[in-house]
C-alpha atoms as a PDB file:
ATOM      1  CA  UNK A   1     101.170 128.487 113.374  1.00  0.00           C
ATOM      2  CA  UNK A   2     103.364 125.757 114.762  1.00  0.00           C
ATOM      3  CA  UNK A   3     103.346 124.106 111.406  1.00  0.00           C
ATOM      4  CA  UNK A   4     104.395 127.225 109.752  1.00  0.00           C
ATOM      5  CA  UNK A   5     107.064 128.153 111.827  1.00  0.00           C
ATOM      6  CA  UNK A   6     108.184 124.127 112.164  1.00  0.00           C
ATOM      7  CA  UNK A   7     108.455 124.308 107.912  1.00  0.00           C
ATOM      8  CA  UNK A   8     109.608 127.853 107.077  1.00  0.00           C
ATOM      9  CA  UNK A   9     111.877 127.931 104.495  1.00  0.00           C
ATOM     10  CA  UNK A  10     114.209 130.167 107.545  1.00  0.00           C
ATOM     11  CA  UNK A  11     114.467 126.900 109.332  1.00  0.00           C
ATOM     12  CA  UNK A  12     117.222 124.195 108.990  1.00  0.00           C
ATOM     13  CA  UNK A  13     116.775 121.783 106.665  1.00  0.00           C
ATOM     14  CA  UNK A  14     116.660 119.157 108.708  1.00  0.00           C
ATOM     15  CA  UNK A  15     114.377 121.043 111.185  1.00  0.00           C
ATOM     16  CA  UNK A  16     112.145 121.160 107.767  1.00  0.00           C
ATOM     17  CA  UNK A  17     112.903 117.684 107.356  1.00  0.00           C
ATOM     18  CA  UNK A  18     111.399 116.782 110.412  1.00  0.00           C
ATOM     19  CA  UNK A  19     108.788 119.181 110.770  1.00  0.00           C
ATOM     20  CA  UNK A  20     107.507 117.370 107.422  1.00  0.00           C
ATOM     21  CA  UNK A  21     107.477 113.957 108.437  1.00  0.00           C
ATOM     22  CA  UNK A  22     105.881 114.306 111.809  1.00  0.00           C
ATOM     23  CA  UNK A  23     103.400 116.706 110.987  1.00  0.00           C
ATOM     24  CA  UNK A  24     102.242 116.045 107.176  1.00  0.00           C
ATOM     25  CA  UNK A  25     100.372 113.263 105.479  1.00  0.00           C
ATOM     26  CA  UNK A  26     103.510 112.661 103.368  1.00  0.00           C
ATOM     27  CA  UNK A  27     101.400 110.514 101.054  1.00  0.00           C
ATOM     28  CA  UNK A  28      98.519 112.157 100.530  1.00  0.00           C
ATOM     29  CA  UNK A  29     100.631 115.330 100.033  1.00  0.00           C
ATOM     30  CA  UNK A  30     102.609 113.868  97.609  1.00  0.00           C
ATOM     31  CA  UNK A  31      99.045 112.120  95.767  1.00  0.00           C
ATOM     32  CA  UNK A  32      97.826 115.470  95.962  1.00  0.00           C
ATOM     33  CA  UNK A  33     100.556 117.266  94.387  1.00  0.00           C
ATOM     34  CA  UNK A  34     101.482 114.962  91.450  1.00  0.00           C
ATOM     35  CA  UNK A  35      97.885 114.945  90.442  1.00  0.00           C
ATOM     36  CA  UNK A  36      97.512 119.036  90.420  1.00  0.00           C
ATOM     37  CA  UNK A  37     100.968 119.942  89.006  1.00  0.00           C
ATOM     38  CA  UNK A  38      99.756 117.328  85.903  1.00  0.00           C
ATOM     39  CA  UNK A  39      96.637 119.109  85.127  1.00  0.00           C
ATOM     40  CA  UNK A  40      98.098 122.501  86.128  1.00  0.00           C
ATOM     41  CA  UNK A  41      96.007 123.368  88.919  1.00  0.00           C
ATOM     42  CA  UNK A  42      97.007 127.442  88.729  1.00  0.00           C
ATOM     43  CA  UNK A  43      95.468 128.536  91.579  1.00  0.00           C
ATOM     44  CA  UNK A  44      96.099 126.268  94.463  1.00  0.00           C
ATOM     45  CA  UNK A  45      99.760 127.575  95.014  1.00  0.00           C
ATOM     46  CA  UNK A  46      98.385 131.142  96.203  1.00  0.00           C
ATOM     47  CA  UNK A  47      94.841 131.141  96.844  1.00  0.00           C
ATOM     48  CA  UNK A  48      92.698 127.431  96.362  1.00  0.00           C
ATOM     49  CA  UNK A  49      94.691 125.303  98.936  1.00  0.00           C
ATOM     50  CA  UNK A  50      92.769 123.785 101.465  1.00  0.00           C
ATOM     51  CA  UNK A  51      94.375 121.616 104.376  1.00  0.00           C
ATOM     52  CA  UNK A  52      92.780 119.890 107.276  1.00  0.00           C
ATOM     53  CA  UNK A  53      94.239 118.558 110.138  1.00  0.00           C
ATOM     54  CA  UNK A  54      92.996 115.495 111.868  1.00  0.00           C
ATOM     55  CA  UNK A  55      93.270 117.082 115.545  1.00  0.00           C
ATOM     56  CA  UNK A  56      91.458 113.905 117.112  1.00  0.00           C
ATOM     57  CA  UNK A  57      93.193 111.145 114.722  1.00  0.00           C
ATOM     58  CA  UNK A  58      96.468 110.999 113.721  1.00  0.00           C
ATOM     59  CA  UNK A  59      97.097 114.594 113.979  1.00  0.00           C
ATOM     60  CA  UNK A  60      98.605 114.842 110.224  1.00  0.00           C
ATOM     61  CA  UNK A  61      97.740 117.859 107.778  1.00  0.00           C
ATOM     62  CA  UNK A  62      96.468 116.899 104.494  1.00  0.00           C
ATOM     63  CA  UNK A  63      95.661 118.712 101.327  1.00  0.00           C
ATOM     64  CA  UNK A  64      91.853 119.051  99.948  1.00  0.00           C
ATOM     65  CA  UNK A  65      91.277 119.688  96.344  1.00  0.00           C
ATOM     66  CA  UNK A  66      89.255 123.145  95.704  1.00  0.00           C
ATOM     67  CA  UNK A  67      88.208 125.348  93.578  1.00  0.00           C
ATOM     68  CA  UNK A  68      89.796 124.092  90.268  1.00  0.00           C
ATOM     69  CA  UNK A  69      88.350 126.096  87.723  1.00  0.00           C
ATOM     70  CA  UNK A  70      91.718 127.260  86.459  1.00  0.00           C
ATOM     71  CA  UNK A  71      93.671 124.263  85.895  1.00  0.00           C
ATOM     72  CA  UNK A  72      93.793 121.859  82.400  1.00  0.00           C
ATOM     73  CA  UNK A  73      95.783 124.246  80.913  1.00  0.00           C
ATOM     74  CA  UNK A  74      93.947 127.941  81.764  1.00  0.00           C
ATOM     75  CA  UNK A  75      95.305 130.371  84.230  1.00  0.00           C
ATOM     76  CA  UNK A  76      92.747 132.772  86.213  1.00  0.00           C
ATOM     77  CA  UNK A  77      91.181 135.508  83.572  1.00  0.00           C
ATOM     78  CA  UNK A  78      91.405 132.768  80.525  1.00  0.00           C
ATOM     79  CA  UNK A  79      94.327 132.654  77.916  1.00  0.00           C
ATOM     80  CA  UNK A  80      94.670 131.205  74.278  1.00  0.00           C
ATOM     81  CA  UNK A  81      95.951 129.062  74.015  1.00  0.00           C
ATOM     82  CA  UNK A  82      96.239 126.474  76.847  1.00  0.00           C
ATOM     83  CA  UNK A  83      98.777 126.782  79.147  1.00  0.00           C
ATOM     84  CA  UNK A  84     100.550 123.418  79.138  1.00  0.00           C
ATOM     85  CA  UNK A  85     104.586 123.389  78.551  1.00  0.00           C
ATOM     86  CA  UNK A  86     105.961 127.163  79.578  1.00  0.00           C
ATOM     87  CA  UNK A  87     107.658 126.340  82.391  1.00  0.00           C
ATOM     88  CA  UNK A  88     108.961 130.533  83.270  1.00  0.00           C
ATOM     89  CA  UNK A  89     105.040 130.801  84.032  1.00  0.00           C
ATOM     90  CA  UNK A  90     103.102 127.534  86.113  1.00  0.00           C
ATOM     91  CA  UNK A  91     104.065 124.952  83.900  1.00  0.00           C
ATOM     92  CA  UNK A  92     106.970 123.573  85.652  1.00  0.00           C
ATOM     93  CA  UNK A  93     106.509 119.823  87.364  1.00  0.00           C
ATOM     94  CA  UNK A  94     107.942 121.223  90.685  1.00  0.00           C
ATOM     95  CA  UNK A  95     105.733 124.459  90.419  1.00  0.00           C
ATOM     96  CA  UNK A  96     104.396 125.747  93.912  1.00  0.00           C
ATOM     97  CA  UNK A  97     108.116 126.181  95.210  1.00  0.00           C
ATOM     98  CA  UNK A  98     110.095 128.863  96.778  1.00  0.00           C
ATOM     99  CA  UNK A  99     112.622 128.534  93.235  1.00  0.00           C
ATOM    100  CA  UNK A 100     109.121 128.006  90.777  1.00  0.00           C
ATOM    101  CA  UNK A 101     107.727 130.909  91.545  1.00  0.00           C
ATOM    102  CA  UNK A 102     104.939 131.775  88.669  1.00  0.00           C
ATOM    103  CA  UNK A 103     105.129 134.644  85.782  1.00  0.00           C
ATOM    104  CA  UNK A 104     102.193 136.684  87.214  1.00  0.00           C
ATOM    105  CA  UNK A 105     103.898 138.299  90.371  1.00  0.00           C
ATOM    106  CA  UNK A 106     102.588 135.339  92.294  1.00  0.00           C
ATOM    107  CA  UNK A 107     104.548 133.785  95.639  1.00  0.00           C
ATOM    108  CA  UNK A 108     104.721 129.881  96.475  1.00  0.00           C
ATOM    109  CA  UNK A 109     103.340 127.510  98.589  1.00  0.00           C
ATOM    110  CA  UNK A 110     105.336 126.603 102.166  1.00  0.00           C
ATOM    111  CA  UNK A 111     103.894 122.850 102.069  1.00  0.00           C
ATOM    112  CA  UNK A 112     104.425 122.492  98.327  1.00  0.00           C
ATOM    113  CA  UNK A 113     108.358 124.087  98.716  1.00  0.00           C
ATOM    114  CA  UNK A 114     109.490 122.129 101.754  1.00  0.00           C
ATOM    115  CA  UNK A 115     108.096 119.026  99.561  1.00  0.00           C
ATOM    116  CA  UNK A 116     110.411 120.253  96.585  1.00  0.00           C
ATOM    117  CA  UNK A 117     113.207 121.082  98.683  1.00  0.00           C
ATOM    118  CA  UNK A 118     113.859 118.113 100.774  1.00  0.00           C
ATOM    119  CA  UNK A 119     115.702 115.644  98.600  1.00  0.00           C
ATOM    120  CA  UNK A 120     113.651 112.711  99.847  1.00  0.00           C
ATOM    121  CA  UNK A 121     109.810 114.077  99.224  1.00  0.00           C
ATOM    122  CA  UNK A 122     111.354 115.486  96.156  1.00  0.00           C
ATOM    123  CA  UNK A 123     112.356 112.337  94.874  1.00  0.00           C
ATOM    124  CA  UNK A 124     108.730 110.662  96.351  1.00  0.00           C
ATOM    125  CA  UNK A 125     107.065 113.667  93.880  1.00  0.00           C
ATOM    126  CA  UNK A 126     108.857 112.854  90.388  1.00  0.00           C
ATOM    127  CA  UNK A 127     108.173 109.133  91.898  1.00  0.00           C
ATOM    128  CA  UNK A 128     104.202 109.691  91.716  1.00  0.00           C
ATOM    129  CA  UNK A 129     104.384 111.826  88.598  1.00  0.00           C
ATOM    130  CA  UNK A 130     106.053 108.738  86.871  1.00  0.00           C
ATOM    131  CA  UNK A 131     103.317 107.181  88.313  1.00  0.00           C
ATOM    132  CA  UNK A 132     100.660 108.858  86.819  1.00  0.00           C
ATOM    133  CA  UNK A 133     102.279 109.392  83.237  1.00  0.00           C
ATOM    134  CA  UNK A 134     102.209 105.045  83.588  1.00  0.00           C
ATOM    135  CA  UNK A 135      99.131 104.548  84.883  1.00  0.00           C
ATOM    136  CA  UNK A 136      97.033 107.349  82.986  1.00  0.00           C
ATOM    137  CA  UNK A 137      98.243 109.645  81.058  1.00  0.00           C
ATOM    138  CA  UNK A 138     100.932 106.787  79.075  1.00  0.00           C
ATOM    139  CA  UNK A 139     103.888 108.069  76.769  1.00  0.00           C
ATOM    140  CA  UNK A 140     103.136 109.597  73.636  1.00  0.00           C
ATOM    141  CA  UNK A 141     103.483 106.819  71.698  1.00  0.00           C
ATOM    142  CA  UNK A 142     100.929 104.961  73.040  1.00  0.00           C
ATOM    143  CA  UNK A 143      97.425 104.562  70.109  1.00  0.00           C
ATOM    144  CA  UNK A 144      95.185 107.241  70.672  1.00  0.00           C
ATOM    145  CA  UNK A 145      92.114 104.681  71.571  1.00  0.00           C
ATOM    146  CA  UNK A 146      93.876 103.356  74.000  1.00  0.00           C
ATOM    147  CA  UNK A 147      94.719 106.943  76.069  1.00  0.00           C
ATOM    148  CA  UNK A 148      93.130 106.320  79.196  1.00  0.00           C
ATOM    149  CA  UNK A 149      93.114 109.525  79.649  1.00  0.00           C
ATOM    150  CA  UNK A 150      91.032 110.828  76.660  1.00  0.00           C
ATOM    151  CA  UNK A 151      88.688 107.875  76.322  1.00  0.00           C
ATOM    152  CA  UNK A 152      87.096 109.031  79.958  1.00  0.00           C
ATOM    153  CA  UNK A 153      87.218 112.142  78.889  1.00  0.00           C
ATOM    154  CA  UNK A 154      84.912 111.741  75.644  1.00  0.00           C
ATOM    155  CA  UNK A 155      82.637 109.208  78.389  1.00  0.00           C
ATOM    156  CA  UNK A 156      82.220 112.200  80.176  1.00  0.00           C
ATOM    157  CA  UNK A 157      81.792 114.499  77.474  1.00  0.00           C
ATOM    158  CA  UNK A 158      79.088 112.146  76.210  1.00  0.00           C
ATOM    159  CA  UNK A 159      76.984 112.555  79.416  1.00  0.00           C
ATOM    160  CA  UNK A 160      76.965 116.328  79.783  1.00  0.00           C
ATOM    161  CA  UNK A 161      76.609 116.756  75.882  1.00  0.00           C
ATOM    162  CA  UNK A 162      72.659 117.471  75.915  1.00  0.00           C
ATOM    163  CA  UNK A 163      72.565 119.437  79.213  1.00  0.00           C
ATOM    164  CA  UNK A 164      75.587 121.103  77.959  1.00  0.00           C
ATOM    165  CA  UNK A 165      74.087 123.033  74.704  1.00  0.00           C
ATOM    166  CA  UNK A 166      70.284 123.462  76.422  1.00  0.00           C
ATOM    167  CA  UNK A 167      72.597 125.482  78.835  1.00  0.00           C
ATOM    168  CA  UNK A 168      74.159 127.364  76.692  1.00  0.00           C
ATOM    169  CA  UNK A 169      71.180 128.021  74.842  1.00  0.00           C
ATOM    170  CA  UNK A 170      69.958 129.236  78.308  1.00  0.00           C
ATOM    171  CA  UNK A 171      72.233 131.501  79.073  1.00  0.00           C
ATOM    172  CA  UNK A 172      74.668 131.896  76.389  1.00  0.00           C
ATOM    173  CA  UNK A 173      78.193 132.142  76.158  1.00  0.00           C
ATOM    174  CA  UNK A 174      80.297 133.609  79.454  1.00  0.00           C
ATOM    175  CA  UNK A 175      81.985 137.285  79.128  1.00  0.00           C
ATOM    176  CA  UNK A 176      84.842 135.471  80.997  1.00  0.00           C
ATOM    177  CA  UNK A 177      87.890 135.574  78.617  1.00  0.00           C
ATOM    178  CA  UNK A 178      88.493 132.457  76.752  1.00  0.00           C
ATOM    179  CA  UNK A 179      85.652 130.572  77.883  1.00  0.00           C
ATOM    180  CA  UNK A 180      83.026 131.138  75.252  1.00  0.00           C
ATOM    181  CA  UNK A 181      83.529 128.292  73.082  1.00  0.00           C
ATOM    182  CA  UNK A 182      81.235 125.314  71.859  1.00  0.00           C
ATOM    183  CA  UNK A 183      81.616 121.765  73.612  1.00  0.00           C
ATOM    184  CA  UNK A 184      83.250 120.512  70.734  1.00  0.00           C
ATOM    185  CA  UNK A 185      85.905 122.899  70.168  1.00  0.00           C
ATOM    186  CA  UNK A 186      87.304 123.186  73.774  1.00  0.00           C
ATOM    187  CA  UNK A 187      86.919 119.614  73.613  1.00  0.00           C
ATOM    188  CA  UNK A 188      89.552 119.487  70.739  1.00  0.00           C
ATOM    189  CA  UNK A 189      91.660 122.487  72.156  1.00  0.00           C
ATOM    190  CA  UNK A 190      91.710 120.255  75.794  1.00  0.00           C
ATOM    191  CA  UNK A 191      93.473 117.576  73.567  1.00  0.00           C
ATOM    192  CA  UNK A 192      95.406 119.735  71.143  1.00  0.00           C
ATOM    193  CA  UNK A 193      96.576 122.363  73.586  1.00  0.00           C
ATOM    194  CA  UNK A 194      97.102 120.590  76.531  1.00  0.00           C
ATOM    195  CA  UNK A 195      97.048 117.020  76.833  1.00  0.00           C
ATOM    196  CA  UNK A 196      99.143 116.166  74.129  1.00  0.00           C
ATOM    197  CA  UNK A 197     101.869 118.745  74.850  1.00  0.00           C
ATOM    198  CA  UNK A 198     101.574 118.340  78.626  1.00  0.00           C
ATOM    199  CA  UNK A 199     102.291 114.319  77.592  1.00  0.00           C
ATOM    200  CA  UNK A 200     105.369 115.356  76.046  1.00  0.00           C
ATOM    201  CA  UNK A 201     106.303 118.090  78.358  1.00  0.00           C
ATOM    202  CA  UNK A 202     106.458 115.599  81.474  1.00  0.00           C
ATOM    203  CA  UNK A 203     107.468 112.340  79.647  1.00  0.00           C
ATOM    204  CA  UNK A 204     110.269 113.959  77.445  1.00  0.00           C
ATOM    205  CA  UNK A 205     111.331 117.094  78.624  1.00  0.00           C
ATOM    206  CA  UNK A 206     111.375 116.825  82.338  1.00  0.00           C
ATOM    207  CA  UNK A 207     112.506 113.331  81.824  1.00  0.00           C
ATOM    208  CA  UNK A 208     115.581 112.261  83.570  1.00  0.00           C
ATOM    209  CA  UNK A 209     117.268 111.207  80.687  1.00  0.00           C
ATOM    210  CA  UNK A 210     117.277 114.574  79.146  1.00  0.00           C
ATOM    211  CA  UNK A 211     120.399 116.164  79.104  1.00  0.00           C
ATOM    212  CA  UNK A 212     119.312 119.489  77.043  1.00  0.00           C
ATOM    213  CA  UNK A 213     119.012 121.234  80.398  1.00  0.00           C
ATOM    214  CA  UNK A 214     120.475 120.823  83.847  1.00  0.00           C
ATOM    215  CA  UNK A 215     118.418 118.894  86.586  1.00  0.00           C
ATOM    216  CA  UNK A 216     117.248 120.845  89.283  1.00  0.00           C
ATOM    217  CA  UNK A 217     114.513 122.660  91.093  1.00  0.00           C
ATOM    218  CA  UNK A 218     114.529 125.733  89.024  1.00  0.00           C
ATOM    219  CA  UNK A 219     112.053 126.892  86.529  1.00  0.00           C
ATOM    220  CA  UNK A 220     114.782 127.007  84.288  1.00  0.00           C
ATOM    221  CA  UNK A 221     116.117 123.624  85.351  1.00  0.00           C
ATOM    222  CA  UNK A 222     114.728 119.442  84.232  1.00  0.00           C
ATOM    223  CA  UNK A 223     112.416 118.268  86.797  1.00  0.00           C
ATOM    224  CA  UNK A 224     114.251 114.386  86.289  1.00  0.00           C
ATOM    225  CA  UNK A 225     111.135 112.579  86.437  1.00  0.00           C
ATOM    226  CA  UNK A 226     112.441 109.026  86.948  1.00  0.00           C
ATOM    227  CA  UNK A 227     111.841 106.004  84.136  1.00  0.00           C
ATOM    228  CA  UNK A 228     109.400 103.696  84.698  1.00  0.00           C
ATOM    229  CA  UNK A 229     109.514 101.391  87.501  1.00  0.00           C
ATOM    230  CA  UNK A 230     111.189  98.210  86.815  1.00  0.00           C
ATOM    231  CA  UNK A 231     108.370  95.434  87.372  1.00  0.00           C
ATOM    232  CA  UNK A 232     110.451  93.101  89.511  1.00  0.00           C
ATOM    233  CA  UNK A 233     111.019  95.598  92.383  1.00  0.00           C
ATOM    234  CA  UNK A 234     111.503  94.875  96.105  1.00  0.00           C
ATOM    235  CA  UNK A 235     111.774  96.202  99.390  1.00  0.00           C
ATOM    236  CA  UNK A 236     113.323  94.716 102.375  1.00  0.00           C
ATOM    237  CA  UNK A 237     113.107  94.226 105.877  1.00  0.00           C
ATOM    238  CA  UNK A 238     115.903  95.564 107.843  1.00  0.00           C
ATOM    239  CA  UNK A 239     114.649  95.447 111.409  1.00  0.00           C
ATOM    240  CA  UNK A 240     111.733  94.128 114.208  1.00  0.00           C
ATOM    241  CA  UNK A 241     111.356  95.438 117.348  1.00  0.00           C
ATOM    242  CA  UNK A 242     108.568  93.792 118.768  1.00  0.00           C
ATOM    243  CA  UNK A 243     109.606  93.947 122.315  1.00  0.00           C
ATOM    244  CA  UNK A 244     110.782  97.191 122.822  1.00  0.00           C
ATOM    245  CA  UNK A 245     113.159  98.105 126.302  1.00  0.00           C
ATOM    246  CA  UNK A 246     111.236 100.466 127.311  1.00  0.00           C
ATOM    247  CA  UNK A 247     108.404  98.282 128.257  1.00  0.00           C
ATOM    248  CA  UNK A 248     105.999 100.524 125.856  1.00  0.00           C
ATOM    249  CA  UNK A 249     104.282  98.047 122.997  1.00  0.00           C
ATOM    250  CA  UNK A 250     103.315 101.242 121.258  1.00  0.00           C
ATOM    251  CA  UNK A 251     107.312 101.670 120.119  1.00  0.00           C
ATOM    252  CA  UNK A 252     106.830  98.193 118.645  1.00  0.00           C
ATOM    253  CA  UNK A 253     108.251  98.736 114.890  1.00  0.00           C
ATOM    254  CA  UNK A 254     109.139  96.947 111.333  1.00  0.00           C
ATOM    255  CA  UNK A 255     112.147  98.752 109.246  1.00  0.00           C
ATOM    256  CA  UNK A 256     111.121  98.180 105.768  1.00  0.00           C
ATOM    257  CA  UNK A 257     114.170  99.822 103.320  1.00  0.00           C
ATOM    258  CA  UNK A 258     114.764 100.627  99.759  1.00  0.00           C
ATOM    259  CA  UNK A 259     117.675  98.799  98.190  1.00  0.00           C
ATOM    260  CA  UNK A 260     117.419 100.006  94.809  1.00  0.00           C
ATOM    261  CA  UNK A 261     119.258 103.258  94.034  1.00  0.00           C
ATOM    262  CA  UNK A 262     115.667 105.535  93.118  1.00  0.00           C
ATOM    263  CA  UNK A 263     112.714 106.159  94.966  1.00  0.00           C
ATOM    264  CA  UNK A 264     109.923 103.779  94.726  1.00  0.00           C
ATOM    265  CA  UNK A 265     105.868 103.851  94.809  1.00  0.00           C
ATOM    266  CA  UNK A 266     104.777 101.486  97.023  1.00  0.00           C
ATOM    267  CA  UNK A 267     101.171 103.060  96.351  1.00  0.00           C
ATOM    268  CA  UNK A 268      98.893  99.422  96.579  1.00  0.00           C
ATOM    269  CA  UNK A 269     101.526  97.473  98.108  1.00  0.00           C
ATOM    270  CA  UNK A 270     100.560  95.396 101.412  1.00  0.00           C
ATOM    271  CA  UNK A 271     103.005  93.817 104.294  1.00  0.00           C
ATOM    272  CA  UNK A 272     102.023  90.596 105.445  1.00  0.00           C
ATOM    273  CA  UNK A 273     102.199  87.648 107.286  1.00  0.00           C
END
């Protein structure tokens, strides 16, 4: 309750502001997020959203991933084809927010919206999406063979593929709409439907340099997911207090700030010495 009332969108925004940074695991939120808006995880907005707070620990909420049997491009109840670009319905890069909110009557997310409407965690969000379209998912360009992305997929497709039809020769195909199709073909419709289009969809369309629609946090609006990191990238240290005047070593600290003009993933980075 206190970190509902601390985040409600009713609150100040720098009440929210605050309320965020003392009380969430900004990074894993942000992980979290970037990862399930990419593969459209539809359900975790309303209903699959697990958090956990480390009461005895750091005290910090974080996000658990559950339940994500309607994500990769299918809503709850099946559709054809894939869900992967319609942005008025759960396709949107900031969807989960107060201003995203989906096609089917649904409502949004209070952790997910104070993340989208604070300018900073915003900013950390398009950030890790970059991120991921780098690192994983690569621009659309990139050979097919050499899709990260697709060549685990097929791995993984290779291990299940003899359990996979003795099952369905088991039990046959599911009455649950859209889901009775062979391996192969959902296989192909995964890559056709979704991944390719969802590649384009974040990389292109919600890209920042995309001036065919306004930026912004509306459905209606361009995400701005930022270019690529430059590779030569640094922070600096602004400040050391290592003997605080308070007497309490605890309040010992290291400023470390962000010169460059965009938000940067530090994700793997170490401070040393």
């Amino acid at each position: 309750q206190t970190l509902v009332r601390a985040i409600n969108e009713t609150n100040t925004l720098a009440g929210r502001r605050k309320a965020a940074f003392d009380m969430l695991d900004i990074p894993e939120v942000i992980n979290y997020l970037a990862g399930a808006r990419w593969c459209a995880e539809n359900d975790d907005v309303w209903a699959n959203m697990s958090i956990y707070r480390d009461t005895y620990g750091d005290q910090l909420w974080r996000v658990i991933p559950f339940d994500m049997n309607a994500s990769w491009g299918q809503r709850y109840g099946g559709i054809t084809p894939l869900d992967a670009i319609t942005d008025s319905c759960k396709s949107h890069p900031l969807y989960g927010g107060a201003t995203t909110i989906a096609c089917d009557g649904g409502s949004y997310n209070r952790i997910y919206d104070v993340i989208v409407a604070l300018p900073e965690t915003r900013q950390m969000l398009l950030r890790r999406q970059r991120t991921v379209l780098d690192r994983w998912v690569l621009e659309p360009g990139v050979a097919p063979e050499s899709r990260l992305l697709e060549t685990h997929i097929r791995y993984m497709t290779n291990l299940i593929w003899t359990e996979a039809f003795l099952d369905r020769a088991k039990w046959g195909y599911s009455t649950w709409t859209a889901s009775n199709k062979p391996l192969t073909n959902a296989i192909t419709e995964l890559f056709n439907e979704f991944i390719n289009l969802r590649r384009i969809h974040f990389s292109a369309t919600h890209n920042i340099t995309n001036v065919a629609k306004p930026i912004g946090i509306n459905k209606t609006d361009n995400a701005g997911i930022p270019l690529s990191q430059p590779p030569n990238i640094y922070l600096a240290i602004v400040g050391v207090e290592f003997n605080p005047t308070s007497g309490n070593q605890e309040q010992e600290y290291i400023c470390v700030s962000n010169p460059a003009p965009f938000a940067v993933d530090i994700t793997g980075w170490k401070l040393d010495g």
